[in-house]
Protein backbone atom coordinates (compact mmCIF):
# COMPACT_ATOMS: atom_id res chain seq x y z
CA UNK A 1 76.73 49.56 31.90
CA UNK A 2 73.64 50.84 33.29
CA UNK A 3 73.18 55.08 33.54
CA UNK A 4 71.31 56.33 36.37
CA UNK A 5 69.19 58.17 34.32
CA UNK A 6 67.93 57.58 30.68
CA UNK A 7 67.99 61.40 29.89
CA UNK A 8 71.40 60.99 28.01
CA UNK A 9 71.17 64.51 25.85
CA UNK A 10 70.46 66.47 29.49
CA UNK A 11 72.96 64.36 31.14
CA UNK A 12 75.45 65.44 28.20
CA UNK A 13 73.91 69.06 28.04
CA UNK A 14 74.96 69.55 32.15
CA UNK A 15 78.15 67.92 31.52
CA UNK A 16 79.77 70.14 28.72
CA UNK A 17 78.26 73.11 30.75
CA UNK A 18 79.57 72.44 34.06
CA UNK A 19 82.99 71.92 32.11
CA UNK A 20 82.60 75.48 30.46
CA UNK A 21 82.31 76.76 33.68
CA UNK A 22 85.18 75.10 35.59
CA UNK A 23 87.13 76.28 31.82
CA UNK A 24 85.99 79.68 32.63
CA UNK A 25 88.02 80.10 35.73
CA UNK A 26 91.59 81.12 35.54
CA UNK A 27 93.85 78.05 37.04
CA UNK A 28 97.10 78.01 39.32
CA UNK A 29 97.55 79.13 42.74
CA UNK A 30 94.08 80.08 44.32
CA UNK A 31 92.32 78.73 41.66
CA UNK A 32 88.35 78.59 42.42
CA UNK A 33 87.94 75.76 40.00
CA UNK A 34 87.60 73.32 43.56
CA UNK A 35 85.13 76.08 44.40
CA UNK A 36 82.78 75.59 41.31
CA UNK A 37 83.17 72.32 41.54
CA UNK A 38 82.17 71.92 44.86
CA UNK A 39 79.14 73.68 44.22
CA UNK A 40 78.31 72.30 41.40
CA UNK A 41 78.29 68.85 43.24
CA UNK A 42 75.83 70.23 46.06
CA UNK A 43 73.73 71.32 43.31
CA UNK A 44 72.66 68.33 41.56
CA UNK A 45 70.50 65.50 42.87
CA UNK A 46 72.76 62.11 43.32
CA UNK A 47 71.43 60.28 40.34
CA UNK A 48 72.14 63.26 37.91
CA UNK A 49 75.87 63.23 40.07
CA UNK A 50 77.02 59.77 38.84
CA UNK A 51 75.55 60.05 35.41
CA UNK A 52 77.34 64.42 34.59
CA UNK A 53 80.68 62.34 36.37
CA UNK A 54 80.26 59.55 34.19
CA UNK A 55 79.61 61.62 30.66
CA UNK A 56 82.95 63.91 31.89
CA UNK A 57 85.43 60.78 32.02
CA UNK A 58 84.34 59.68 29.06
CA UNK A 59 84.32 62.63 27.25
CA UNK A 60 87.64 63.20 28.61
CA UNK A 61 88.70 59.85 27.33
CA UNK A 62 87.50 60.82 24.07
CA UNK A 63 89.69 64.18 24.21
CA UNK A 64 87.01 66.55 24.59
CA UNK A 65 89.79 69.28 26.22
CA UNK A 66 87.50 70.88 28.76
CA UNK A 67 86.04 67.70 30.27
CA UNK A 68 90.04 66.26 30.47
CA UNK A 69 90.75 69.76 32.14
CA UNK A 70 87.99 68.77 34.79
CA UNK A 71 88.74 64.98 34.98
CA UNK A 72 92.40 66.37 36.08
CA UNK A 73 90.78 68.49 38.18
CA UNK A 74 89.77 65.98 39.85
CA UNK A 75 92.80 63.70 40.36
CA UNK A 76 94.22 66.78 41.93
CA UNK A 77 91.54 67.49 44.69
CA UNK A 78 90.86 64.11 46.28
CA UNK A 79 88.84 66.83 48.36
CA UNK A 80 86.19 67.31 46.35
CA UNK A 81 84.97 63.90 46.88
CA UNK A 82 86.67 63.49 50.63
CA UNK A 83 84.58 66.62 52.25
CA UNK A 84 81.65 65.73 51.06
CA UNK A 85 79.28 64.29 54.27
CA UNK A 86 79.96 60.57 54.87
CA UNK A 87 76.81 59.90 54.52
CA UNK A 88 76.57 61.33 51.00
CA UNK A 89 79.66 59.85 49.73
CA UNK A 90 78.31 56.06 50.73
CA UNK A 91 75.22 56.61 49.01
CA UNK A 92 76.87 57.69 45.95
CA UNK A 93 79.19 55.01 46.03
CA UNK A 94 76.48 52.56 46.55
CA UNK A 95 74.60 54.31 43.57
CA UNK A 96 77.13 53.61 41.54
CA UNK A 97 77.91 50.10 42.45
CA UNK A 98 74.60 49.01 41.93
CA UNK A 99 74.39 50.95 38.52
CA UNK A 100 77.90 49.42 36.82
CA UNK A 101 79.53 52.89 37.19
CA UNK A 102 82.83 51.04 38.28
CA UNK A 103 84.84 54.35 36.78
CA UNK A 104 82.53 56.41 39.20
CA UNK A 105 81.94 54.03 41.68
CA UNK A 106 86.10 54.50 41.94
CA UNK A 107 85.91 57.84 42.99
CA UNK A 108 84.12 57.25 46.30
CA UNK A 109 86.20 53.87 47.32
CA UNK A 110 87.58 54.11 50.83
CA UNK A 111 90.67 55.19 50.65
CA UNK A 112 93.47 52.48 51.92
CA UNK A 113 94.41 51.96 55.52
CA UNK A 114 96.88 54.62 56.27
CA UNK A 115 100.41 53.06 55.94
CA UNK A 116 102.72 54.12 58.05
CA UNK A 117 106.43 54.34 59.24
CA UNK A 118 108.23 52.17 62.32
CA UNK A 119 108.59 53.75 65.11
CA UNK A 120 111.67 52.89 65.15
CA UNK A 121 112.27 55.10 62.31
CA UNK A 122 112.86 59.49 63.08
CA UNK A 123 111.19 62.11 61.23
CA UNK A 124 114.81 63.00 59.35
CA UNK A 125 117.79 60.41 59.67
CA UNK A 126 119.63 62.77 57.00
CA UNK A 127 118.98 66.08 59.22
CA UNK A 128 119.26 65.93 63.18
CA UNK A 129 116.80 69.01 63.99
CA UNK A 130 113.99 69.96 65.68
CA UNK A 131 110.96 70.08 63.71
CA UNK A 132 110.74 74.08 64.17
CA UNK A 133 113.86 74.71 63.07
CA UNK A 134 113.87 71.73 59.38
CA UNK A 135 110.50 74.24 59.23
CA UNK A 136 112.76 77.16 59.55
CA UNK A 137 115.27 75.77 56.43
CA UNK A 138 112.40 74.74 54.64
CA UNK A 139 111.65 78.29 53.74
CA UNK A 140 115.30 78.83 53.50
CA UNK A 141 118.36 78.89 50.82
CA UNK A 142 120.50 76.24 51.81
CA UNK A 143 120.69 74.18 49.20
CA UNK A 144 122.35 71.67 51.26
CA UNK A 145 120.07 71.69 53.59
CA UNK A 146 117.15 71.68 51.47
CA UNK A 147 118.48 68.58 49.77
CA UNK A 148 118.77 66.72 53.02
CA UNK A 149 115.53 67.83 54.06
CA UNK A 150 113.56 66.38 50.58
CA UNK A 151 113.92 63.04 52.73
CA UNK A 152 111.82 64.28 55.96
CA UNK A 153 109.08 62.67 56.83
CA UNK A 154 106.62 65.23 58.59
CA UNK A 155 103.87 66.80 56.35
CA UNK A 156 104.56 70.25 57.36
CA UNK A 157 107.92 70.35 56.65
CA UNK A 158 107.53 69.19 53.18
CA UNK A 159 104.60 71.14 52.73
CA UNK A 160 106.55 74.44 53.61
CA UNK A 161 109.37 72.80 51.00
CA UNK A 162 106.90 72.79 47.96
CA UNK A 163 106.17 76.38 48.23
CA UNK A 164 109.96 77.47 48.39
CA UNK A 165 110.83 78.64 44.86
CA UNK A 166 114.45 76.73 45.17
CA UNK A 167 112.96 73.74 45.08
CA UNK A 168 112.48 71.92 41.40
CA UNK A 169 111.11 69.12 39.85
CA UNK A 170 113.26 66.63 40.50
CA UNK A 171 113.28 67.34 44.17
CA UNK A 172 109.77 67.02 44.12
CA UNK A 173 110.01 63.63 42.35
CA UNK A 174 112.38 62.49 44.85
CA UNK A 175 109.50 63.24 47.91
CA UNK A 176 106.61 61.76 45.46
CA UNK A 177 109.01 58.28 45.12
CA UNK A 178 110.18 57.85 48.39
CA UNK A 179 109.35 54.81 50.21
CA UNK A 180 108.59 54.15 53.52
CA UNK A 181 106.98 57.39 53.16
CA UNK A 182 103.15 58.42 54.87
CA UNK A 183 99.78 58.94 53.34
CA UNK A 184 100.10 62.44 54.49
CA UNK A 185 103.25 63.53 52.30
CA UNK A 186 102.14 61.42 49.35
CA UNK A 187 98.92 63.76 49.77
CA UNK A 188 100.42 67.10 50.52
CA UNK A 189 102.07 66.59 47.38
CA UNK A 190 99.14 65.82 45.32
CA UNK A 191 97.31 68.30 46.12
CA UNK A 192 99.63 71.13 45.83
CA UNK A 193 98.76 73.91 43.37
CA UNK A 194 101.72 73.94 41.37
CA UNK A 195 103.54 70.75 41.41
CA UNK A 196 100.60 68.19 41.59
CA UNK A 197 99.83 69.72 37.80
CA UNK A 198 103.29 68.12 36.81
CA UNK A 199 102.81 65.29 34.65
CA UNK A 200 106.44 63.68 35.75
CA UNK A 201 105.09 64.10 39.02
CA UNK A 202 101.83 62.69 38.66
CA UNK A 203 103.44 59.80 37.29
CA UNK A 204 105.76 59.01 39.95
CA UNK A 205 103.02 59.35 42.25
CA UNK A 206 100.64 56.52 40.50
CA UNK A 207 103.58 54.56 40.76
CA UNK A 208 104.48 54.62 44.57
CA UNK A 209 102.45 51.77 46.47
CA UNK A 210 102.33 54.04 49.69
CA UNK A 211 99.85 56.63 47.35
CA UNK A 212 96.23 56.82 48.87
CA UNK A 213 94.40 54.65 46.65
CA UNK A 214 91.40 57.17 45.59
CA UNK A 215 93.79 59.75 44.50
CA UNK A 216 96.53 56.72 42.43
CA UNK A 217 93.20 56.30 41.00
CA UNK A 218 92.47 59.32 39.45
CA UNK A 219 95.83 59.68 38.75
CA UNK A 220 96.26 56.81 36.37
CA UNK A 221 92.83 58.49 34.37
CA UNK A 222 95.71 61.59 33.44
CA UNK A 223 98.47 59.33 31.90
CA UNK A 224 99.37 58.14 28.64
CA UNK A 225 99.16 54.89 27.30
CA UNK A 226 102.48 53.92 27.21
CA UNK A 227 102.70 54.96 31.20
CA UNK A 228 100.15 52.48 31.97
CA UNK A 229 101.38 49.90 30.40
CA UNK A 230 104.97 50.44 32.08
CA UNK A 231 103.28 50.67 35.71
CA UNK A 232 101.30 47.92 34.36
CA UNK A 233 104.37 45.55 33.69
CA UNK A 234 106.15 46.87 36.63
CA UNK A 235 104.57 45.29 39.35
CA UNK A 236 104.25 48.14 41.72
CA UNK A 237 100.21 48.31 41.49
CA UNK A 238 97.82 47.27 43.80
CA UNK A 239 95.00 44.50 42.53
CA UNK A 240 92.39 47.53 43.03
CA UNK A 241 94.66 49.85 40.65
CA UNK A 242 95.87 46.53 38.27
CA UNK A 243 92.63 46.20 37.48
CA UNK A 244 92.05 50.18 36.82
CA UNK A 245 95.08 50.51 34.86
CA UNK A 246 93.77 47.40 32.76
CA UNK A 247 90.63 49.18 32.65
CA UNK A 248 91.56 52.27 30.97
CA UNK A 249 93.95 50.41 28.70
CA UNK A 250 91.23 48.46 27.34
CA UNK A 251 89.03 51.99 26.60
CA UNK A 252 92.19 53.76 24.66
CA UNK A 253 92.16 50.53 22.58
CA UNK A 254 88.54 50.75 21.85
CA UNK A 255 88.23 47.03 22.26
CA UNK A 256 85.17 44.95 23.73
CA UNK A 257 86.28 44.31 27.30
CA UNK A 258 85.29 40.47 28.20
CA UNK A 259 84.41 40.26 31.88
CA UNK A 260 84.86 37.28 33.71
């Protein structure tokens, strides 16, 4: 692997100190960790970009804690790469494809084509509503109803779902598992605050095929070895996250990769 800059003890310097900083910020709800971030990103040149992003993972892969606390970071705001100008987001990705920063490189891969439902299908075959009115129960009580509307299929209406405090874990599992399902909902909940910070959660949403492939592949970076190598053997994974999964299995086992 080639780094985009030989200046390896600044690279590592501006790495550990962007990660103090992001540390530095109180998480959950509100959080201006994206914020820093963000900044952060507009601040340095593209060459210094790839090589900082490159020193975090693997940093983070070693178990330094503050560089895994921004590598999650990142898995859970796909945004932080997404609203960044197209035009700055190809040159990076070129950047790092010409450089052999595949884990990098990763980051600023198209996203999928958008998979969508038939048209045959409605928005809730378990709840005949209007969509002002499931957004109504979504902030509700009704447990019944709030079951029935875990299965929904506009973005809104699960967004409002995620922030009602009756909802739990497993409810959110069920919406991060479901399949058909849209790009939209499998985003909504990744990027939410609170629940996208669940690993369960996480899990099931590396494992759902209908997952926008830049965020399953930051995703797989947060899980555990022995939850690759079940999503690995299950057969669920694109060739584009196969490969990542195979990837990162071969860095926790600290053995020489052979490329073919």
């Amino acid at each position: 692997m080639h780094l985009v800059t030989e200046d390896f003890e600044r690279v590592h310097r501006e790495a550990l100190k962007l990660a103090r900083r992001v540390h530095s910020v109180q998480s959950g709800p509100g959080s201006m960790r994206p914020a820093v971030l963000r900044e952060a990103f507009q601040d340095l040149e593209d060459p210094m970009l790839l090589a900082v992003l490159t020193d975090i993972l693997k940093s983070a892969r070693d178990g330094e804690a503050r560089c895994r606390m921004v590598a999650q970071e990142l898995a859970l705001s796909p945004e932080l790469i997404t609203d960044m100008p197209y035009e700055r987001i190809q040159r990076l990705y070129e950047l790092a494809r010409d450089t052999g920063l595949r884990e990098v490189r990763a980051l600023f891969m198209s996203g999928r084509s958008t998979r969508g439902l038939p048209p045959s299908h409605t928005e809730n075959d378990h709840l005949q509503m209007p969509l002002g009115l499931r957004r109504q129960a979504a902030r509700g009580q009704d447990r019944q109803l709030l079951d029935r509307l875990v299965r929904d299929r506009n973005h809104r209406v699960i967004a409002l779902l995620l922030d009602n405090p009756r909802i739990v874990e497993r409810d959110v599992i069920r919406i991060a598992a479901s399949r058909p399902t849209t790009e939209l909902i499998l985003r909504t909940v990744a990027e939410h605050r609170k629940w996208s910070s669940r690993y369960r959660v996480r899990k099931t949403l590396a494992c759902n095929p209908y997952t926008p492939t830049p965020i399953a592949m930051n995703l797989l970076k947060t899980l555990m070895v022995q939850d690759l190598r079940f999503i690995k053997s299950a057969g669920v994974l694109s060739d584009t996250l196969l490969a990542e999964a195979e990837r990162l299995l071969h860095a926790a086992s600290g053995e020489p990769r052979v490329e073919h």
